[in-house]
Protein backbone atom coordinates (compact mmCIF):
# COMPACT_ATOMS: atom_id res chain seq x y z
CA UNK A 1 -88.69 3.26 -200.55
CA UNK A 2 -90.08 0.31 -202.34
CA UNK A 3 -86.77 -1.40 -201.77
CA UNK A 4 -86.57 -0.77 -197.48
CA UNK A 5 -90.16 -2.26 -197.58
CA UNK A 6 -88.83 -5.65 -198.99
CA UNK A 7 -86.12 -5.01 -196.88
CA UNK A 8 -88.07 -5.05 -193.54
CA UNK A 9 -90.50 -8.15 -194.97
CA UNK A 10 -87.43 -10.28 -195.83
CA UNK A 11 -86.19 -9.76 -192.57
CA UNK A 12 -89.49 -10.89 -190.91
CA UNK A 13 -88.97 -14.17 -193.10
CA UNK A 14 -85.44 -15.00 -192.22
CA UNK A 15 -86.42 -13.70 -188.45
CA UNK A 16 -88.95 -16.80 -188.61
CA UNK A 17 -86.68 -19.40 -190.12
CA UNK A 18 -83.89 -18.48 -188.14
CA UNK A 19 -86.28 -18.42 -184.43
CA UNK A 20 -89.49 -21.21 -185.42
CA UNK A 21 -88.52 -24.95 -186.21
CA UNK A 22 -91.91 -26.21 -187.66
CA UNK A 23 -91.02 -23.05 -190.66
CA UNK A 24 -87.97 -24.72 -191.08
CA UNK A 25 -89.95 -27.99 -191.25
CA UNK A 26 -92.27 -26.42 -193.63
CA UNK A 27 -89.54 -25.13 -195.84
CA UNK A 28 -88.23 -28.86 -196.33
CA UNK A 29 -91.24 -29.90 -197.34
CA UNK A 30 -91.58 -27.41 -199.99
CA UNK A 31 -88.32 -28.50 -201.32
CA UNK A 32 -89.69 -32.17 -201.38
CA UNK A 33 -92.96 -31.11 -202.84
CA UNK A 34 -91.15 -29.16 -205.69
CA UNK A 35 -88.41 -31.99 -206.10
CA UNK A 36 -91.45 -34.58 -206.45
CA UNK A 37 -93.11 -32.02 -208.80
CA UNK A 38 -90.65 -31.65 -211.05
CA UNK A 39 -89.90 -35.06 -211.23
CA UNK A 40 -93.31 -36.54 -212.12
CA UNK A 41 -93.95 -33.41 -214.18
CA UNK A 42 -97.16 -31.99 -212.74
CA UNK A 43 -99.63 -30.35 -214.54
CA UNK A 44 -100.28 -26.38 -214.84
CA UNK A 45 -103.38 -27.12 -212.37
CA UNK A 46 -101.62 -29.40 -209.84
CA UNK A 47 -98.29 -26.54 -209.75
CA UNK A 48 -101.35 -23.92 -209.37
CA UNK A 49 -103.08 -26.08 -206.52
CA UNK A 50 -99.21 -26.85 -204.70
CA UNK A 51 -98.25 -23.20 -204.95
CA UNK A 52 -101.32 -22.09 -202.90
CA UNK A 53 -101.17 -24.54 -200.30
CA UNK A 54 -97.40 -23.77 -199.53
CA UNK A 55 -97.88 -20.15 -199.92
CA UNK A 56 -100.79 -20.59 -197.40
CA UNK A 57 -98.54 -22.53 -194.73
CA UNK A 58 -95.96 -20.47 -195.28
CA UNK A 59 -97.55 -17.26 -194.51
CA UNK A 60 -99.47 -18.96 -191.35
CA UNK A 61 -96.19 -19.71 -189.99
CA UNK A 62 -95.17 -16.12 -190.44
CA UNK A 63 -98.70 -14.67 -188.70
CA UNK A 64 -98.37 -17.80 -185.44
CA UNK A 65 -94.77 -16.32 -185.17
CA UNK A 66 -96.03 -12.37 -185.20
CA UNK A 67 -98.61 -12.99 -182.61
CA UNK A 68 -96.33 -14.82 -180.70
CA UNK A 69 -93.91 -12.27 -180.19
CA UNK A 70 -96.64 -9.86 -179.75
CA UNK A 71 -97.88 -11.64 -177.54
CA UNK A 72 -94.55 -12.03 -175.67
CA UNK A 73 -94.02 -8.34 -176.15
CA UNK A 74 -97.33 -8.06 -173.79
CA UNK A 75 -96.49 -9.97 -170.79
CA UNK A 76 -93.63 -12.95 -169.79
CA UNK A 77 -96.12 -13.79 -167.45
CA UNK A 78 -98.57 -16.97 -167.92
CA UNK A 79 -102.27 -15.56 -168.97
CA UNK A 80 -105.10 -17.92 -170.20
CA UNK A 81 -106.05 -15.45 -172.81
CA UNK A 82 -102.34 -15.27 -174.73
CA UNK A 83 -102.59 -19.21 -174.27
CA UNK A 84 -105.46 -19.21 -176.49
CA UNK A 85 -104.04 -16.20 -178.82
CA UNK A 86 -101.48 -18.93 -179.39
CA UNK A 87 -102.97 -21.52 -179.06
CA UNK A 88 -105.27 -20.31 -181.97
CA UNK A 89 -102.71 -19.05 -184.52
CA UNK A 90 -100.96 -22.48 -183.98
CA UNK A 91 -104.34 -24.17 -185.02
CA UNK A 92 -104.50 -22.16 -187.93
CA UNK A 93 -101.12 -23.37 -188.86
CA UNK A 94 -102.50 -26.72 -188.32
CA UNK A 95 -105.68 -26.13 -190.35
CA UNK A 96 -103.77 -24.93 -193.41
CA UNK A 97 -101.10 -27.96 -192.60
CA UNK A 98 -103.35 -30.56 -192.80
CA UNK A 99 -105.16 -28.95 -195.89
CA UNK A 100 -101.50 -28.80 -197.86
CA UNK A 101 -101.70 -32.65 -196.89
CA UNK A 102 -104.97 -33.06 -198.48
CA UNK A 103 -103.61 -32.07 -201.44
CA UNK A 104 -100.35 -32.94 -201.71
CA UNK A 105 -102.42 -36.57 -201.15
CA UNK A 106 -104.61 -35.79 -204.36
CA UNK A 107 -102.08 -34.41 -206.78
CA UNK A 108 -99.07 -36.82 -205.92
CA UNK A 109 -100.98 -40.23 -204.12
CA UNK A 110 -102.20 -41.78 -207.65
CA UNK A 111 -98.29 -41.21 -208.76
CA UNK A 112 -97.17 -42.23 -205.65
CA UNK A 113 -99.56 -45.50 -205.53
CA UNK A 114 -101.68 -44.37 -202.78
């Protein structure tokens, strides 16, 4: 039981990274984020404070690309309110973009010489 439930969410992941281009932008980044963190040895804090903000982007991208198939489910047919359902989730992938930024600007921009 507990095994078909990480089944079906694993699937959702690899249905995202297979279908959505900015997750498969996001997941490069991670890899660069880790790569830089392992290489300039971050502290327990900064790991804690990098972990979040990729978990957070990570699962935004997963929740933009559920409503947008739900949304597509709905109708193929133009309709200003899904346009601002999507239009929303994307911003919230924005919103937790540009705060993974913010950080990744504190933690690595005295390293980097920023």
């Amino acid at each position: 039981m507990v095994v078909a439930k990480f089944r079906v969410a694993m699937e959702g992941i690899f249905y995202t990274v297979r279908t959505q281009v900015n997750m498969k932008v996001h997941l490069l980044a991670m890899m660069v984020v880790i790569g830089l963190g392992w290489y300039f040895k971050l502290k327990t804090w900064e790991w804690i404070s990098v972990i979040i903000v990729i978990t957070m982007v990570l699962a935004a991208e997963t929740f933009n690309t559920a409503l947008e198939v739900t949304v597509n489910l709905y109708t193929d047919k133009y309709h200003p309110l899904a346009k601002i359902a999507k239009d929303v989730a994307a911003g919230a992938v924005l919103i937790t973009a540009l705060g993974a930024v913010a950080v990744g600007w504190l933690v690595f921009g005295p390293r980097l010489g920023f």
